[in-house]
Protein backbone atom coordinates (compact mmCIF):
# COMPACT_ATOMS: atom_id res chain seq x y z
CA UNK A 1 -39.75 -40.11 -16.45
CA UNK A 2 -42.04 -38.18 -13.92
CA UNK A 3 -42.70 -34.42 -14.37
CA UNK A 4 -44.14 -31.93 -12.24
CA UNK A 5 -45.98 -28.53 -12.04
CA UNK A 6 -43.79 -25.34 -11.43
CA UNK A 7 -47.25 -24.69 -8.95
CA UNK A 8 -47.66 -28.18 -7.69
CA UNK A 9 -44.40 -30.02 -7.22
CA UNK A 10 -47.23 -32.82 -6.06
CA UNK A 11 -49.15 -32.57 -9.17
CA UNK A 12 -46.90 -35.40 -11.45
CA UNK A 13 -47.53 -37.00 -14.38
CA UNK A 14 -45.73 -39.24 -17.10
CA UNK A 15 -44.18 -37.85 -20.67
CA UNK A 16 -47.00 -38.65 -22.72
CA UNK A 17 -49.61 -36.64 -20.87
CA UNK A 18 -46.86 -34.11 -20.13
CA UNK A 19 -46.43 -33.84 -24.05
CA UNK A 20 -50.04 -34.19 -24.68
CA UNK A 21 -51.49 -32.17 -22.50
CA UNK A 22 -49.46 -29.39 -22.93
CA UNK A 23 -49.72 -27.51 -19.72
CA UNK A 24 -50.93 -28.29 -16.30
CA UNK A 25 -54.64 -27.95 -14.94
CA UNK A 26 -53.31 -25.20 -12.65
CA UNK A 27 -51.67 -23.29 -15.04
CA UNK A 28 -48.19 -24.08 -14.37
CA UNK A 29 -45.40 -25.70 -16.82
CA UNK A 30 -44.27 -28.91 -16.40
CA UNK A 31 -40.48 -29.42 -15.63
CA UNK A 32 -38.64 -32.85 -15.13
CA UNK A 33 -38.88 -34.24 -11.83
CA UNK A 34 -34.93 -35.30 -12.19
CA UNK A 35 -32.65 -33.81 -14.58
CA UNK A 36 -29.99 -37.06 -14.91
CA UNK A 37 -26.50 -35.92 -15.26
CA UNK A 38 -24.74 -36.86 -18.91
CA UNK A 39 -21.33 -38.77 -18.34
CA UNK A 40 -18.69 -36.47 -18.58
CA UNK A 41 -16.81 -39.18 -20.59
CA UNK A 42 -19.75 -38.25 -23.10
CA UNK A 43 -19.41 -34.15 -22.21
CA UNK A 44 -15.49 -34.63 -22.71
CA UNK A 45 -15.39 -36.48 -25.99
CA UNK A 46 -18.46 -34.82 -28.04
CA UNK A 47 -16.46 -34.27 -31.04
CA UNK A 48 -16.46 -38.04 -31.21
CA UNK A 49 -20.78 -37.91 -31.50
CA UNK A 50 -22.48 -36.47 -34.33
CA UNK A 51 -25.68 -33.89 -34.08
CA UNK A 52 -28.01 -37.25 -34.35
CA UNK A 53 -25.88 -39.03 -32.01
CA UNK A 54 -25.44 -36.17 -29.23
CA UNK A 55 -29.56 -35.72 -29.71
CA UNK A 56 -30.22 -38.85 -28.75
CA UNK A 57 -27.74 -39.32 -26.06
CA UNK A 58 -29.45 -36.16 -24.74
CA UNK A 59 -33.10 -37.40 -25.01
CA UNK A 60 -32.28 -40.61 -23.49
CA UNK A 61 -30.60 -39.54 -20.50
CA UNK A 62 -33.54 -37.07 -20.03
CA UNK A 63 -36.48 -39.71 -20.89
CA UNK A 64 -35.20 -41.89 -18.67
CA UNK A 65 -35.78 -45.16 -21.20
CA UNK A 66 -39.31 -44.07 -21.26
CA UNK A 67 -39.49 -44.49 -25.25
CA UNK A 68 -37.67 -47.47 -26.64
CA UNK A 69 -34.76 -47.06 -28.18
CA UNK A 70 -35.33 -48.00 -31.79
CA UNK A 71 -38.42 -45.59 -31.88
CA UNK A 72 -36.28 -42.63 -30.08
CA UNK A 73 -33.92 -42.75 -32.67
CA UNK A 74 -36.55 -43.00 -35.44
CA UNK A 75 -37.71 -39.66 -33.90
CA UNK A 76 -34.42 -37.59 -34.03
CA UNK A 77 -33.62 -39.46 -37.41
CA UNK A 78 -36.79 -37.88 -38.57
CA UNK A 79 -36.84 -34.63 -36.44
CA UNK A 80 -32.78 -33.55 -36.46
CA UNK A 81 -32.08 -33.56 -40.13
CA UNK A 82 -29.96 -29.98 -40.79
CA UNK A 83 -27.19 -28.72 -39.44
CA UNK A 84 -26.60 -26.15 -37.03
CA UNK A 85 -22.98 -24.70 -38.02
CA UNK A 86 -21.16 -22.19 -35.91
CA UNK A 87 -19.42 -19.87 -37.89
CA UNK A 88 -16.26 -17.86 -36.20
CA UNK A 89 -17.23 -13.66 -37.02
CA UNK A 90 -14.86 -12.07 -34.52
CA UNK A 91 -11.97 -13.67 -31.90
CA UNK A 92 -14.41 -13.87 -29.23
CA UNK A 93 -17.78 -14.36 -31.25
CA UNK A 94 -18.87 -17.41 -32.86
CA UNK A 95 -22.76 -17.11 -34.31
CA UNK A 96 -24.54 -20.49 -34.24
CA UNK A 97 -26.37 -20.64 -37.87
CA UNK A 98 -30.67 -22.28 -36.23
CA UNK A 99 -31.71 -21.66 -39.41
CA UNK A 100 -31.11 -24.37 -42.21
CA UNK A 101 -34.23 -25.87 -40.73
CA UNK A 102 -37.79 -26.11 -43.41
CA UNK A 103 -38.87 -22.61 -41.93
CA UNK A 104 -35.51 -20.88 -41.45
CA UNK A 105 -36.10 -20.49 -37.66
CA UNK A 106 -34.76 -21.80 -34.32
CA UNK A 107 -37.93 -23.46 -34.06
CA UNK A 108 -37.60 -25.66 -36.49
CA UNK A 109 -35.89 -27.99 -34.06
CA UNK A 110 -38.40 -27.99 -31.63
CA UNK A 111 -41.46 -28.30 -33.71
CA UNK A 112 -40.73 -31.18 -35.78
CA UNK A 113 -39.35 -33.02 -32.79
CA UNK A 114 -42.64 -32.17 -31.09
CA UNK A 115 -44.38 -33.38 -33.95
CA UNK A 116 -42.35 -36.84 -34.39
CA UNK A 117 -43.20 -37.05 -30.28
CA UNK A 118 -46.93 -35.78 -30.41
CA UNK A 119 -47.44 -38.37 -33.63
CA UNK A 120 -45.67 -41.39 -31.69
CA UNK A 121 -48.24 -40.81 -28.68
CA UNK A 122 -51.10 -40.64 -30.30
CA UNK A 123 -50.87 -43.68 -32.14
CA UNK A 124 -54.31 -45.42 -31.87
CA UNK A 125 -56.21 -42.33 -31.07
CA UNK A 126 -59.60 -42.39 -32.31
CA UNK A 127 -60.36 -38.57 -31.75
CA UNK A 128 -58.22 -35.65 -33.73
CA UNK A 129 -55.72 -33.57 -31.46
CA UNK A 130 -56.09 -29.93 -31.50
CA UNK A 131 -52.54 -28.43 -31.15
CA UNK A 132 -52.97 -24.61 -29.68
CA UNK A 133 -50.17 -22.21 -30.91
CA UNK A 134 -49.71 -18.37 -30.34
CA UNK A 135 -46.57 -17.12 -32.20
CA UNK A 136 -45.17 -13.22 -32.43
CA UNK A 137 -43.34 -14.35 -35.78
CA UNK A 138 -41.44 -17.93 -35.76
CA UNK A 139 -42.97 -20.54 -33.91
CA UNK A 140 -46.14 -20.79 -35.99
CA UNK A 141 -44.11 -21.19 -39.58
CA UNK A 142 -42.22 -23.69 -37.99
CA UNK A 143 -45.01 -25.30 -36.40
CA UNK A 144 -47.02 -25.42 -39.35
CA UNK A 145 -43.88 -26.72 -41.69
CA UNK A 146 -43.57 -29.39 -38.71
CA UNK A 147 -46.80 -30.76 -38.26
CA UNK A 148 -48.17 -30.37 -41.90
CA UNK A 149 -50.18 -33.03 -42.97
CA UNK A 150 -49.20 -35.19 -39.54
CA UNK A 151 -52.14 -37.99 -39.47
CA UNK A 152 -54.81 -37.13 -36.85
CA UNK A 153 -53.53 -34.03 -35.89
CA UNK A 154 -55.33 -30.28 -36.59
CA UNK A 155 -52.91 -27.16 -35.97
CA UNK A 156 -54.53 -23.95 -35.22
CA UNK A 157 -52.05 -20.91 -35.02
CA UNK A 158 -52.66 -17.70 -33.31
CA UNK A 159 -50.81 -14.38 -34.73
CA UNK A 160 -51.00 -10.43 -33.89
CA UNK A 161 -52.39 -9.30 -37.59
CA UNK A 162 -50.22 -6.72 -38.88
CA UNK A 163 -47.21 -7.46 -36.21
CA UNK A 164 -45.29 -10.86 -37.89
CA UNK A 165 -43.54 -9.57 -40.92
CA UNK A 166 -45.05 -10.59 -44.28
CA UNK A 167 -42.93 -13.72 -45.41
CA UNK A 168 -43.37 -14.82 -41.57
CA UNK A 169 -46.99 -14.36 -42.07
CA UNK A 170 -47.19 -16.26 -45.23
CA UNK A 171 -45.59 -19.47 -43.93
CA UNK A 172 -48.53 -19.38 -41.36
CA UNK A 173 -51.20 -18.57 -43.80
CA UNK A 174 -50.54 -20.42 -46.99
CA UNK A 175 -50.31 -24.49 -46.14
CA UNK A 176 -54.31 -25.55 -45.91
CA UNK A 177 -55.28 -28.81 -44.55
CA UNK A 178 -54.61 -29.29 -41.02
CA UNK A 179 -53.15 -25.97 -40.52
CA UNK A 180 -55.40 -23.48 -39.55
CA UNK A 181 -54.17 -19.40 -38.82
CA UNK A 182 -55.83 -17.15 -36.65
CA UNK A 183 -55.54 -13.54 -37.59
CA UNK A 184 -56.06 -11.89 -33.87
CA UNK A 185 -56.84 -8.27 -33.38
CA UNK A 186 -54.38 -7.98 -31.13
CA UNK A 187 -51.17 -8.43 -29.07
CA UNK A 188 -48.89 -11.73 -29.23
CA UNK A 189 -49.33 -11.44 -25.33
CA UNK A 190 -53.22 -11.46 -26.35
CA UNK A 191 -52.59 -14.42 -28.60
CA UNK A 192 -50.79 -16.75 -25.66
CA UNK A 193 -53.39 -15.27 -22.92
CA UNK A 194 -56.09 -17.28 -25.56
CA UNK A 195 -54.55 -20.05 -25.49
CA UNK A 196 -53.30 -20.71 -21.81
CA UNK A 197 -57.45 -19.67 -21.12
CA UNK A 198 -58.64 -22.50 -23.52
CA UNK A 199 -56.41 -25.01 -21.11
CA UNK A 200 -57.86 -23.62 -18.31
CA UNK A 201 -62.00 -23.94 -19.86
CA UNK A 202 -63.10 -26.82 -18.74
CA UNK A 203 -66.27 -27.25 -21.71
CA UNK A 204 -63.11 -27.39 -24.34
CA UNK A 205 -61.05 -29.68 -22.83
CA UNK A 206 -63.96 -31.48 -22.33
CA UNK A 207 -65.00 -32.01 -25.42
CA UNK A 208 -61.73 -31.45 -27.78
CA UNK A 209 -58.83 -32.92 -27.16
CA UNK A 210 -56.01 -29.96 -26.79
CA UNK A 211 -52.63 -29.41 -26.52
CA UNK A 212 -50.13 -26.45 -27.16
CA UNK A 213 -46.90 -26.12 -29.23
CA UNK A 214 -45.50 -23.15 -28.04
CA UNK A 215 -42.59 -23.66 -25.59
CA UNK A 216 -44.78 -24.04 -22.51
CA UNK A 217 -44.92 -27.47 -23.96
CA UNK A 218 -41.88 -29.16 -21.99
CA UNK A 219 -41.51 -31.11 -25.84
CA UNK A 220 -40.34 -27.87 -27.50
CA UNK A 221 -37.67 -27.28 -25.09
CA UNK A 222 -35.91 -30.82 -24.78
CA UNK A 223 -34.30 -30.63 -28.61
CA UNK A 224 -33.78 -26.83 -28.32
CA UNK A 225 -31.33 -28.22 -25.79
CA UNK A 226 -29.40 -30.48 -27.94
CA UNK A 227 -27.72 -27.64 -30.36
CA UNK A 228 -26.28 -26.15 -26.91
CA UNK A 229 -24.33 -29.32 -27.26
CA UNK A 230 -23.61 -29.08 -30.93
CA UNK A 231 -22.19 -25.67 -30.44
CA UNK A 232 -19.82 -26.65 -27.42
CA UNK A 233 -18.60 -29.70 -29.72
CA UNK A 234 -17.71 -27.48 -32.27
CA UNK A 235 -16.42 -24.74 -30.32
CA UNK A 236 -13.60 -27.13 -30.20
CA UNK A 237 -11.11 -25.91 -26.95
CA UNK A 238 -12.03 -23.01 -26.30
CA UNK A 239 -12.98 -22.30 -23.01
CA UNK A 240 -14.46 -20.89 -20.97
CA UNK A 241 -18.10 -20.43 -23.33
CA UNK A 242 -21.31 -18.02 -22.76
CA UNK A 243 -23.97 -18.56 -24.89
CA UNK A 244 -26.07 -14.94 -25.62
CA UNK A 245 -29.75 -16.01 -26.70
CA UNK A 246 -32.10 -13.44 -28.25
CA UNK A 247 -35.21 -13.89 -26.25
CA UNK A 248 -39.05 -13.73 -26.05
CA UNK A 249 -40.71 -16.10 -24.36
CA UNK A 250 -36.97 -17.52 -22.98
CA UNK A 251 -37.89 -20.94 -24.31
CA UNK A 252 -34.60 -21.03 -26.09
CA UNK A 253 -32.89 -19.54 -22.77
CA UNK A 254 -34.95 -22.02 -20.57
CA UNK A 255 -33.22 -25.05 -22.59
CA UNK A 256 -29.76 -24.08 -22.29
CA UNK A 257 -30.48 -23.74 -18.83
CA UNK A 258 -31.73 -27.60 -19.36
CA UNK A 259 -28.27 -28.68 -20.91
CA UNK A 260 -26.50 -27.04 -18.09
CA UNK A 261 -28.21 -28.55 -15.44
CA UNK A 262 -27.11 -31.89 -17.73
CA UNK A 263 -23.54 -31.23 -17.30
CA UNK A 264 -22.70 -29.10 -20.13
CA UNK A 265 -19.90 -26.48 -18.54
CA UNK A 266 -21.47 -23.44 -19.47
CA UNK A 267 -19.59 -20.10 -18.11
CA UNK A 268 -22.64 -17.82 -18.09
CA UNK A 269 -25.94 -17.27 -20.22
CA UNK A 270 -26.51 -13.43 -21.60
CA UNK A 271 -30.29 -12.63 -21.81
CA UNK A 272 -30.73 -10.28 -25.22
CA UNK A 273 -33.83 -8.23 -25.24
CA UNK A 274 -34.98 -5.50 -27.30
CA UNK A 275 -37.27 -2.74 -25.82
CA UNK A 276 -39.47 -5.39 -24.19
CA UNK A 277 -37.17 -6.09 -21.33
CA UNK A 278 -38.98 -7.95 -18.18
CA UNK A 279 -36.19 -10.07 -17.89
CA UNK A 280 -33.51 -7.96 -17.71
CA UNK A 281 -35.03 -5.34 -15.52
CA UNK A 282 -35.42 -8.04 -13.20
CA UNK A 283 -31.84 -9.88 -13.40
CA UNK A 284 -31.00 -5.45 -12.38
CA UNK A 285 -33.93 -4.50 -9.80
CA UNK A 286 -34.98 -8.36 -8.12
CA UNK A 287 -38.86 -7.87 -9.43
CA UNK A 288 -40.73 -8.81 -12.44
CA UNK A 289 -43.01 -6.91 -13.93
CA UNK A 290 -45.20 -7.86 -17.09
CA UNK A 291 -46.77 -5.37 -19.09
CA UNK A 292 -48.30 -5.38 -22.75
CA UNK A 293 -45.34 -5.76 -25.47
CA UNK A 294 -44.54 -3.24 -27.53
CA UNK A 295 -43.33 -3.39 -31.47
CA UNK A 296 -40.46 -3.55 -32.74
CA UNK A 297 -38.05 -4.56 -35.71
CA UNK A 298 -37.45 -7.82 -34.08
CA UNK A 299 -40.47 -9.03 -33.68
CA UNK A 300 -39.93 -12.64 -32.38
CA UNK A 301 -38.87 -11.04 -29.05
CA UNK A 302 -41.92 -8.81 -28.81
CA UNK A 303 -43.20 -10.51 -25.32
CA UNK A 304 -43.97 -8.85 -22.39
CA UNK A 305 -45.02 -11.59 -20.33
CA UNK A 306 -42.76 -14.44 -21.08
CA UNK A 307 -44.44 -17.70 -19.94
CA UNK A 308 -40.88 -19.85 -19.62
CA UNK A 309 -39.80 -17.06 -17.03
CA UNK A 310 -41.48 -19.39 -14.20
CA UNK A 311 -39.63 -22.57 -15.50
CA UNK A 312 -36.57 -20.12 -14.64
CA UNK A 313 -37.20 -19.42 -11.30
CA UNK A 314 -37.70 -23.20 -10.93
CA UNK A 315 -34.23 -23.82 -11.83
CA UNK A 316 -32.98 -20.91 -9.20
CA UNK A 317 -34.86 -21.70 -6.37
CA UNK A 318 -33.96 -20.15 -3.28
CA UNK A 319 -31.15 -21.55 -1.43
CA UNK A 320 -30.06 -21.18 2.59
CA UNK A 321 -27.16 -19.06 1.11
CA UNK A 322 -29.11 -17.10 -1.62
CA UNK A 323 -32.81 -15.86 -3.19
CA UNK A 324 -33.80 -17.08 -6.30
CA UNK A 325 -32.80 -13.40 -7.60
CA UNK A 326 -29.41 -13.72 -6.54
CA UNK A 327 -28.78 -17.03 -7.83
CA UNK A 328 -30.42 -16.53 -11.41
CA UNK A 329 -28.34 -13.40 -11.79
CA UNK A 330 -25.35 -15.64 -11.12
CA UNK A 331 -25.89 -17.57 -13.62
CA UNK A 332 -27.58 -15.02 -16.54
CA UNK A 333 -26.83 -11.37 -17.46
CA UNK A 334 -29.83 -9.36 -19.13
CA UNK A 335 -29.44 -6.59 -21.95
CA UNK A 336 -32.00 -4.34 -23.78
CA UNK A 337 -31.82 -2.71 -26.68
CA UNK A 338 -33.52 -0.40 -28.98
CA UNK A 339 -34.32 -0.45 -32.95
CA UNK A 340 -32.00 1.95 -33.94
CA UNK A 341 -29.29 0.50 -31.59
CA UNK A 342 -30.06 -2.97 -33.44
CA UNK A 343 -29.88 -1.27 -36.40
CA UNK A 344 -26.81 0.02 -36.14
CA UNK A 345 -25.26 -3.73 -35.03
CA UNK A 346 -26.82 -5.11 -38.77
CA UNK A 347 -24.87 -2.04 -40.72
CA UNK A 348 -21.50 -2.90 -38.52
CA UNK A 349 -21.52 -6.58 -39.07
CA UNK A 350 -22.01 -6.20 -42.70
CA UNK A 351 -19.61 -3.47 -43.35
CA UNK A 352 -17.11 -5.46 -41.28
CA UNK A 353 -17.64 -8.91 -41.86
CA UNK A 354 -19.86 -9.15 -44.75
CA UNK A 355 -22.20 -11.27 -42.85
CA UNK A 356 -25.72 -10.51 -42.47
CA UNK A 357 -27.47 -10.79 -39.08
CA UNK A 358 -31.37 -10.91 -38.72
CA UNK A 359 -32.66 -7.97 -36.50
CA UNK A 360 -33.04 -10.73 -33.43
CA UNK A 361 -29.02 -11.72 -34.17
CA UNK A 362 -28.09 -8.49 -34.09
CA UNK A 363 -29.73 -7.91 -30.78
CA UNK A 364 -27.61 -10.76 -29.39
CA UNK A 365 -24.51 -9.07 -30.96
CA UNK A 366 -24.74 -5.75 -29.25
CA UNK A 367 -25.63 -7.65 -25.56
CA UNK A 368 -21.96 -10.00 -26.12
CA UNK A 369 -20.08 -6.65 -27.02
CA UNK A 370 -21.42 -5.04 -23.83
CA UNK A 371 -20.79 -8.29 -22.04
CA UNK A 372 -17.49 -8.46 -22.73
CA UNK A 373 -16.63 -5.14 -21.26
CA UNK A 374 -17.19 -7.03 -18.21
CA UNK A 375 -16.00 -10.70 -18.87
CA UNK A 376 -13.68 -10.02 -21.22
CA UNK A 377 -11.56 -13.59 -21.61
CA UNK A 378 -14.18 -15.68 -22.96
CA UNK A 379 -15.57 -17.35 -25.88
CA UNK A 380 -19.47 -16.17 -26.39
CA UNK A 381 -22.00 -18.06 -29.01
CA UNK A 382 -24.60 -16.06 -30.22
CA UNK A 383 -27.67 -18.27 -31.30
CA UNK A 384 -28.80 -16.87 -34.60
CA UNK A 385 -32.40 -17.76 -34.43
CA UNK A 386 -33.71 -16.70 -37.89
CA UNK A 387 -32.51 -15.99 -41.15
CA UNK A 388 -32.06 -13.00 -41.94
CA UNK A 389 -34.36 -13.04 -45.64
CA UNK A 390 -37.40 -13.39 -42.97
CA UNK A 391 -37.16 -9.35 -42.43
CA UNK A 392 -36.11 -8.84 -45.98
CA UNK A 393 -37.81 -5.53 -46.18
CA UNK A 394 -35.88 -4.18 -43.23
CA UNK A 395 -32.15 -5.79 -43.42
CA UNK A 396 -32.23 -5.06 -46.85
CA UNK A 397 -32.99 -1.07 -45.92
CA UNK A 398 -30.57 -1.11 -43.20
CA UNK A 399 -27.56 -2.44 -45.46
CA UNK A 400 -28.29 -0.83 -48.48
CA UNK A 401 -28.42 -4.04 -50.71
CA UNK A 402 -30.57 -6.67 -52.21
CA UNK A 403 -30.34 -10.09 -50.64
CA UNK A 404 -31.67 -13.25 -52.66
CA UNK A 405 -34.80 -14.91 -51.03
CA UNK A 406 -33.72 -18.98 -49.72
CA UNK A 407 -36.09 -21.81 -52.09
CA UNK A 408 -38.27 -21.79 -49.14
CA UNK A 409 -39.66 -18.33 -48.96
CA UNK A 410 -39.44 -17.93 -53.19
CA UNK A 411 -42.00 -20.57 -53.55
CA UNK A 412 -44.61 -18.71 -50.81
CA UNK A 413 -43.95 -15.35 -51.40
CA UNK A 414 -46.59 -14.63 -53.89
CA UNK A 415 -49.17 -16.81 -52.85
CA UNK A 416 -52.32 -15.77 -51.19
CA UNK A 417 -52.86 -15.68 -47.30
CA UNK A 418 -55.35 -17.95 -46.31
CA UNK A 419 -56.66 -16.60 -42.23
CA UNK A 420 -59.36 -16.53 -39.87
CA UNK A 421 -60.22 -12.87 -38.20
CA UNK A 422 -60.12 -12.93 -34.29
CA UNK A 423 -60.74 -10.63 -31.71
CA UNK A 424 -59.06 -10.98 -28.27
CA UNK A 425 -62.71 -11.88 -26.69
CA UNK A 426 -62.06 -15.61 -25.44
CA UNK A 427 -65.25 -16.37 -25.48
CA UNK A 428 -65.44 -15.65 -29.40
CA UNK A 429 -62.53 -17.96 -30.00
CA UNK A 430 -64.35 -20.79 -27.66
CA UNK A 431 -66.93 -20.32 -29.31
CA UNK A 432 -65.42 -20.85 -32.68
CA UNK A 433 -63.04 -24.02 -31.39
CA UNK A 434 -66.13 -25.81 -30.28
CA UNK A 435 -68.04 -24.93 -34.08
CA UNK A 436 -64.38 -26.23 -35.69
CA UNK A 437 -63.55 -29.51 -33.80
């Protein structure tokens, strides 16, 4: 398996550097060279396969036989190890439970695949690997939860103080020994700007050996792809299917995109945003513009300059027949929304269905109802990325109850954060990387 930079189609390397480097010298992402089409004997019959099974269907075809097969299924055996249930709420909604994972998030899936991956590659490594990771709320718990205690590996996390909510920020803050959490005075935009610079500094990737685990690494997005096929196996017949992702840094978007280009039949994608809405404005105006995030209730989603938007113009290059504008918007629809609008969606799903969405769900929600007005004969899966006891202090002022806390967040909740203070001055945190490792 070859893959390339989005800047440098020339510029290819193998998996393992791919995976352990993280992201390319010139600041691009790394994307497969060849995307292998799945049998559709396989595609047809995926009821037949369970979760394990379809993951490692998935990961072979993709790899390419790069990892043997006893040790790829040794990975998802270890990595893909909860369900991901899809639970019918209304006749054209099904919501796609991500969260029976260790840290209740999406992520989950990705990190401790990345972690089983990372681990197998650096077998024999005499020198520690530094894993880089900004996160606006999930990725770092699950991160941490995935590589905790991983042999020869340090974790350092990245986080906007006072913008993660306070169960998100304790699953950061509270493991110790090779997880280290970086309180940063700042932005998660700030955070991820830190960490694509250290890449880029030559002294630290000189001297420490780096790589990242936020979804610029090509490792988080390959299993975020597999529950894509989960979901359409147990979406049983009905046809035809969009799949509505919540979305940040449209890692999670970016891998459905991956199972499509597989041979999954997906009918259309629906981009959910909430006020921080690059993406969308640009699926309705044809130009992207970044600009610093802004806060909200659903925090996860609080990018404004999401770094798996260039992996998406990769996959809609311009054709003789259309721009890469024209062709993405084919393909993906784009929704905003605000707090109190997402708000509103967690009080109507509960007072009609008894079922609790997480702020991010509930984002997704309102984009499939206003998707349907136009599309209106087909089956949509929202991906619930997060459950809902992760924003406990707002879901439970929004629906007027008490909800219990899951085993995992009882056991943290009272125990004391454990973080390093950070500015956003790069040369601060270099400074402090080359003192740590």
């Amino acid at each position: 398996m070859k893959l390339y930079s989005t800047k440098n189609k020339a510029h290819l390397v193998d998996l393992k550097e791919a995976v352990l480097r993280g992201l390319p010298p010139d600041n691009g992402l790394y994307m497969p060279e060849q995307i292998p089409q799945l049998p559709q004997e396989f595609i047809k019959n995926l009821e037949d396969y369970s979760f394990q099974d379809i993951a490692f269907r998935v990961c072979k075809n993709l790899f390419q036989d790069y990892i043997p097969d006893n040790d790829l299924e040794k990975i998802i055996e270890n990595a893909v190890n909860f369900p991901a249930p899809l639970v019918k709420l209304e006749e054209q909604i099904h919501i796609l439970e991500l969260f029976h994972g260790p840290s209740l998030a999406f992520k989950d899936f990705g990190a401790r695949f990345m972690a089983q991956l990372m681990s197998y590659f650096n077998r024999g490594e005499d020198k520690e690997l530094v894993i880089l990771v900004a996160t606006s709320g999930d990725t770092g718990g699950a991160v941490a939860a995935g590589f905790y205690q991983t042999p020869g590996i340090e974790v350092v996390i990245l986080y906007p103080s006072g913008k993660v909510s306070n169960l998100q920020e304790k699953q950061l803050t509270t493991l110790g020994h090779n997880i280290t959490a970086l309180e940063v005075a700042g932005t998660f935009d700030d955070c991820q700007a830190l960490v694509k610079q250290a890449f880029l500094d030559k002294a630290l990737t000189g001297s420490i050996r780096l790589t990242s685990a936020n979804s610029i690494n090509i490792s988080r997005l390959v299993p975020q792809s597999f529950y894509y096929f989960e979901a359409y196996k147990q979406a049983a017949k009905e046809r035809p299917i969009n799949f509505c992702i919540p979305s940040g840094n449209f890692g999670n978007l970016t891998a459905g995109l991956l199972a499509s280009a597989m041979g999954l039949p997906v009918n259309h994608f629906i981009a959910a945003t909430n006020i921080n809405d690059v993406v969308p404005e640009y699926l309705a105006s044809g130009i992207f513009t970044p600009r610093p995030s802004l806060r909200t209730i659903s925090n996860a989603m609080d990018v404004g300059n999401p770094s798996n938007f260039a992996r998406m113009l990769d996959f809609f290059k311009e054709t003789n027949e259309r721009s890469t504008w024209n062709n993405m918007r084919q393909r993906i629809s784009g929704y905003a929304f605000t707090d109190q609008e997402t708000e509103g969606a967690i009080k109507e799903v509960f007072q009609k269905h008894q079922y609790i969405l997480d702020p991010h769900g509930a984002v997704g929600y309102l984009a499939i109802k206003e998707h349907l007005k136009e599309q209106p004969g087909t089956t949509n899966i929202l991906l619930e990325t997060a459950h809902p006891t992760k924003f406990i202090d707002d879901v439970e002022r929004v629906i007027g109850h008490s909800i219990a806390l899951p085993e995992q967040l009882e056991q943290i909740k009272d125990k004391q954060k454990d973080s390093v203070k950070m500015t956003t001055d790069f040369v601060a945190f270099k400074n402090w990387l080359l003192q740590s490792y």
